[in-house]
N, C-alpha and C. Protein backbone atom coordinates (compact mmCIF):
# COMPACT_ATOMS: atom_id res chain seq x y z
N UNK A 1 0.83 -1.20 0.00
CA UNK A 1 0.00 0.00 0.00
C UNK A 1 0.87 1.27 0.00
N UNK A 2 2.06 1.29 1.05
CA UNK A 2 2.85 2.30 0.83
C UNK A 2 3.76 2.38 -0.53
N UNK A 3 3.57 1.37 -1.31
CA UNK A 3 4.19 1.69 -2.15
C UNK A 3 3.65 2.02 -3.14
N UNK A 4 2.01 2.22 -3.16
CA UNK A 4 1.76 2.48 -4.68
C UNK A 4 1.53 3.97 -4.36
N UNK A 5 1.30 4.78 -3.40
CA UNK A 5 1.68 5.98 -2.80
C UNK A 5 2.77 6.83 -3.26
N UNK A 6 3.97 5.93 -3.00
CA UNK A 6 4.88 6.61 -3.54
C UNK A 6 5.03 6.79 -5.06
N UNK A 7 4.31 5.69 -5.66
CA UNK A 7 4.85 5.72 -7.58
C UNK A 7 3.29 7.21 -8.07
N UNK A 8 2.40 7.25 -7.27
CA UNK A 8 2.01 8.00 -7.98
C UNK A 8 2.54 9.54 -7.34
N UNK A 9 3.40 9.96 -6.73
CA UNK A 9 4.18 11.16 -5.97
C UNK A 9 4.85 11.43 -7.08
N UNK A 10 5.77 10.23 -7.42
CA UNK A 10 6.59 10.26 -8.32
C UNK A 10 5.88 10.52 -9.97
N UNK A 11 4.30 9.82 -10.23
CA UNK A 11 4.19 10.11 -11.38
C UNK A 11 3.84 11.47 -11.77
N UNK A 12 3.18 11.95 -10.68
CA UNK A 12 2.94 13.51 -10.53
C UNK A 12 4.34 14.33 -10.58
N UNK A 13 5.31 14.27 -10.28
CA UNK A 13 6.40 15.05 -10.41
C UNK A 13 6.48 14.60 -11.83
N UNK A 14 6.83 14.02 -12.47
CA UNK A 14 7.02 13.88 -13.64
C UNK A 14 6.57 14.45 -14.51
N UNK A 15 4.75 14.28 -14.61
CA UNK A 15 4.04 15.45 -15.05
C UNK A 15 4.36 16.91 -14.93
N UNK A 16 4.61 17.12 -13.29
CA UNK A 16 4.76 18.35 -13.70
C UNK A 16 5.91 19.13 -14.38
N UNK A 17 7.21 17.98 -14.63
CA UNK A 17 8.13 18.54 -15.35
C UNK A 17 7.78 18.40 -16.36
N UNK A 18 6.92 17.91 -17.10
CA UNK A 18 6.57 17.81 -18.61
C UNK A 18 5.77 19.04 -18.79
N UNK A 19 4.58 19.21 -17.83
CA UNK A 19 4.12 20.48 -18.20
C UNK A 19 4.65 21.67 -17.97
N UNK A 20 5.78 21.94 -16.85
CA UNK A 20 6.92 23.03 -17.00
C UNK A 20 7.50 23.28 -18.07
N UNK A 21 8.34 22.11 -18.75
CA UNK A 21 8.88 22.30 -19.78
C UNK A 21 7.96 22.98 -20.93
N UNK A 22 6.85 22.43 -21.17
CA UNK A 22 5.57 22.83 -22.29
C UNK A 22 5.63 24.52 -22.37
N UNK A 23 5.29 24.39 -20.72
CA UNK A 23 5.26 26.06 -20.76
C UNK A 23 6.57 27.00 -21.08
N UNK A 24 7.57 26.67 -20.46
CA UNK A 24 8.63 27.13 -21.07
C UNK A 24 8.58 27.11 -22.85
N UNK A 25 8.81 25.77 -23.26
CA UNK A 25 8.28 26.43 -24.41
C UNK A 25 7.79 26.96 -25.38
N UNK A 26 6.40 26.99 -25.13
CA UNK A 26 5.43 28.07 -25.52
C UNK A 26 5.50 28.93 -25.24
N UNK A 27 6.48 29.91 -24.19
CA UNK A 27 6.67 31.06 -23.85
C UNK A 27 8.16 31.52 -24.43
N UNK A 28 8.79 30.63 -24.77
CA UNK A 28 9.96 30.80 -26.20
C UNK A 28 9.15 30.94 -27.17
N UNK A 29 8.61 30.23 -27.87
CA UNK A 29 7.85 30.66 -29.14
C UNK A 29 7.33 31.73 -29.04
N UNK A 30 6.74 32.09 -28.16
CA UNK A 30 5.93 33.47 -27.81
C UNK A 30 7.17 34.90 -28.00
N UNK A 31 8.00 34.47 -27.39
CA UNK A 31 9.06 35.55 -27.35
C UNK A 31 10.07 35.92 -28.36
N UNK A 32 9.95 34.79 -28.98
CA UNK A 32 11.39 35.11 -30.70
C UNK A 32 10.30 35.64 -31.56
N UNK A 33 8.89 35.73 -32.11
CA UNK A 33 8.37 36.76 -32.82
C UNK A 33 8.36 37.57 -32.68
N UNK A 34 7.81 37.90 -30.74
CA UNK A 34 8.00 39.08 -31.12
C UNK A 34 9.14 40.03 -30.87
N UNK A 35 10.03 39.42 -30.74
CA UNK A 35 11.00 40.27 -31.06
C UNK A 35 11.81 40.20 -32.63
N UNK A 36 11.40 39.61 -33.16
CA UNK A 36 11.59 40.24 -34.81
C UNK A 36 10.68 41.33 -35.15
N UNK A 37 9.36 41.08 -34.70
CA UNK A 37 8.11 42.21 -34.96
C UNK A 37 8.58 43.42 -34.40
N UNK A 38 9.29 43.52 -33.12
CA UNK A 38 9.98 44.81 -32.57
C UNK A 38 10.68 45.48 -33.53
N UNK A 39 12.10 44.49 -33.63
CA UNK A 39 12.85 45.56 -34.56
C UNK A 39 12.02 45.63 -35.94
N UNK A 40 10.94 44.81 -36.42
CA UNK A 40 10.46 45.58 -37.95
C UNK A 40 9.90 46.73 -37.59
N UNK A 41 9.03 46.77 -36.64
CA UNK A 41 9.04 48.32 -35.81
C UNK A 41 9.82 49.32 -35.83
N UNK A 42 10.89 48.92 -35.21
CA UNK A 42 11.64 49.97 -34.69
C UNK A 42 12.50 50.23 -35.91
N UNK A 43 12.78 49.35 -37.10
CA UNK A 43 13.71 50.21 -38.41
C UNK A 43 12.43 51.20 -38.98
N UNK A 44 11.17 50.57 -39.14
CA UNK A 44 10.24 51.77 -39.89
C UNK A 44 10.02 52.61 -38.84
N UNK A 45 9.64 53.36 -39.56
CA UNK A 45 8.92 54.47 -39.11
C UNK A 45 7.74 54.87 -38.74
N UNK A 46 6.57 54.38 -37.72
CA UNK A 46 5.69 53.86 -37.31
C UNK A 46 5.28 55.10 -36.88
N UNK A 47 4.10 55.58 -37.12
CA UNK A 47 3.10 56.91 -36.79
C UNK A 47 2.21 56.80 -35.45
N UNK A 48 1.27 55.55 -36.63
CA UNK A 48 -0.05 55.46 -35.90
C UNK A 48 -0.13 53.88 -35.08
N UNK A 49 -1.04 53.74 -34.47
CA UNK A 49 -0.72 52.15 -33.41
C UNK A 49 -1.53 51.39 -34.53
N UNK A 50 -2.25 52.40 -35.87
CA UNK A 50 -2.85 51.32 -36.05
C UNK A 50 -1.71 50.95 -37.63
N UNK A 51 -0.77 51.48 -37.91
CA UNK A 51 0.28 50.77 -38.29
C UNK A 51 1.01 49.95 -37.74
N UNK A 52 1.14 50.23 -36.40
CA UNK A 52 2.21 49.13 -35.68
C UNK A 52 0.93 47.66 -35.56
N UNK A 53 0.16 47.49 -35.47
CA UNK A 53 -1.07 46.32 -35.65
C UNK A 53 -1.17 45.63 -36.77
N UNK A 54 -1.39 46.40 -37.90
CA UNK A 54 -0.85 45.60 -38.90
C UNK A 54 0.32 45.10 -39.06
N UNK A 55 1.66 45.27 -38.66
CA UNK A 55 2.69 44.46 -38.52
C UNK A 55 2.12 43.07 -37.68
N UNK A 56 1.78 43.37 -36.34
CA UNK A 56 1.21 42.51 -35.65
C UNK A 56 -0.10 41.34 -37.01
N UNK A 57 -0.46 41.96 -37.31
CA UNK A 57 -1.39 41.03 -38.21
C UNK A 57 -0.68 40.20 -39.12
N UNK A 58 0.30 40.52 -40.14
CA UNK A 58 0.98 40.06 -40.82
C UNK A 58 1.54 39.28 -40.37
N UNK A 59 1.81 39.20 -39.17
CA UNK A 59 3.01 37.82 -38.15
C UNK A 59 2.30 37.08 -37.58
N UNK A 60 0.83 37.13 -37.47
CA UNK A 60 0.10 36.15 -36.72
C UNK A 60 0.74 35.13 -36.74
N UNK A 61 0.64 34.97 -37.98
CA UNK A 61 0.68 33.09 -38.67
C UNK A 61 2.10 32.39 -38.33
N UNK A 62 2.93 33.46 -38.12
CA UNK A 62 4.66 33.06 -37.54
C UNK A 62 4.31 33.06 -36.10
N UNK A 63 3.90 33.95 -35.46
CA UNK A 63 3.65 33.72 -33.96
C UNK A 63 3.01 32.65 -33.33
N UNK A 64 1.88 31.99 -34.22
CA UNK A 64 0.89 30.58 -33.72
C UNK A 64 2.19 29.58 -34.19
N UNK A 65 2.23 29.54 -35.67
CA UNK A 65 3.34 28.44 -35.39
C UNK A 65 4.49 28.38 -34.64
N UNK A 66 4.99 29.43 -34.19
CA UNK A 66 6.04 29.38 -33.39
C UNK A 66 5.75 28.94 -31.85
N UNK A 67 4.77 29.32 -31.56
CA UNK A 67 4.13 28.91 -30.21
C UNK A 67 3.72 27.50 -30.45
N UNK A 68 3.19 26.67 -31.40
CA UNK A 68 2.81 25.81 -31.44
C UNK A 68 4.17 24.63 -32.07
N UNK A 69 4.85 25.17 -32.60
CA UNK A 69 6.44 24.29 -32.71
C UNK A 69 7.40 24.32 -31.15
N UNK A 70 7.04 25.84 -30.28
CA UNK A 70 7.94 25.73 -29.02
C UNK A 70 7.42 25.28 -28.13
N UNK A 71 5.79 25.08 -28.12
CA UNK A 71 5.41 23.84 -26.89
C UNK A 71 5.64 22.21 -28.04
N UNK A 72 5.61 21.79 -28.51
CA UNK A 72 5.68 20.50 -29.10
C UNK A 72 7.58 20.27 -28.74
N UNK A 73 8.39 21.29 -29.02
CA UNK A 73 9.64 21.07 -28.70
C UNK A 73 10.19 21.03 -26.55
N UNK A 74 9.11 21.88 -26.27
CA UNK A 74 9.17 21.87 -24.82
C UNK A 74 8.45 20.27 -24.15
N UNK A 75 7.67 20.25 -24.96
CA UNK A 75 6.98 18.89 -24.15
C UNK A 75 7.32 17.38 -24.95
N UNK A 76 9.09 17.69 -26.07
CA UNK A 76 9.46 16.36 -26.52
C UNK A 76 10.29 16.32 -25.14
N UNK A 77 11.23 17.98 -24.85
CA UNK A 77 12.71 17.89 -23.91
C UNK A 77 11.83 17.48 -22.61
N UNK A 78 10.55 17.89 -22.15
CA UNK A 78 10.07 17.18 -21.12
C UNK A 78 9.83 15.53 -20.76
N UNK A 79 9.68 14.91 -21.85
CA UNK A 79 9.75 13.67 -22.29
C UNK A 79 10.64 13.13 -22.24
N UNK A 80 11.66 14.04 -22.35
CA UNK A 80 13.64 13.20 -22.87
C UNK A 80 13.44 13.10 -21.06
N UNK A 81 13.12 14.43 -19.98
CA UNK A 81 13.84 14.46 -18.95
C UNK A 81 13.53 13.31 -17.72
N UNK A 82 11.93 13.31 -18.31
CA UNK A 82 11.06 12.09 -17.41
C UNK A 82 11.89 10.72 -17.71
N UNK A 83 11.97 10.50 -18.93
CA UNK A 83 12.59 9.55 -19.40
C UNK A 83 13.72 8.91 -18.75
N UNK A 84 14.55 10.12 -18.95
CA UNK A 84 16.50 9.31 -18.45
C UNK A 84 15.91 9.63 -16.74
N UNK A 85 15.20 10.15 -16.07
CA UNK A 85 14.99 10.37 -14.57
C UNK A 85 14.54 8.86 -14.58
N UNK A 86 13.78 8.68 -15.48
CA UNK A 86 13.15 6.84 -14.73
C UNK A 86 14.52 6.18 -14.64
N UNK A 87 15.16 6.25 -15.78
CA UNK A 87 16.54 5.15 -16.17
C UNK A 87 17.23 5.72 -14.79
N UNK A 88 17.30 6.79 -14.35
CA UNK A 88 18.24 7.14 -13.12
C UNK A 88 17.72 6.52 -11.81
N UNK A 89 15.75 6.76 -11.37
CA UNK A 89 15.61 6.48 -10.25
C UNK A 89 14.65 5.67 -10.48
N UNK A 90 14.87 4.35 -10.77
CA UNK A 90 14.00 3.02 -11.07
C UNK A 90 13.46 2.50 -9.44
């Protein structure tokens, strides 16, 4: 009994390094657009906010995939880490 206690402690930590990692990287993806969208900003010459938005519009489609390639890459390295942790603490 005490021991199936402990494997699910352990399966819960695991999880939550998988979903740490996720978030980490979905919040990389989140962050390398927009900082290309910055500096396309910041070389033009930007008036109105509703020019700087249309930049924003034009990058949607780089910003979802990028968010959606940096959680799929955050929650493979979460996978690698659960992984070699089992091979370490069997």
């Amino acid at each position: 009994m005490g021991r199936r206690k402990q494997r699910t402690k352990k399966n819960s930590a695991y999880k939550g390094i998988i979903e740490i990692t996720t978030f980490l990287g979905v919040m990389g993806g989140l962050y390398i657009p927009s900082k290309i969208e910055m500096k396309i900003i910041k070389s033009q010459e930007y008036h109105s906010f509703k020019d700087v938005t249309k930049v924003f519009e034009e990058n949607m489609l780089l910003l979802f995939g990028s968010v959606l390639i940096g959680g799929a890459i955050g929650y493979i390295v979460g996978k690698m880490i659960v992984g070699f942790l089992k091979l370490i603490f069997k």
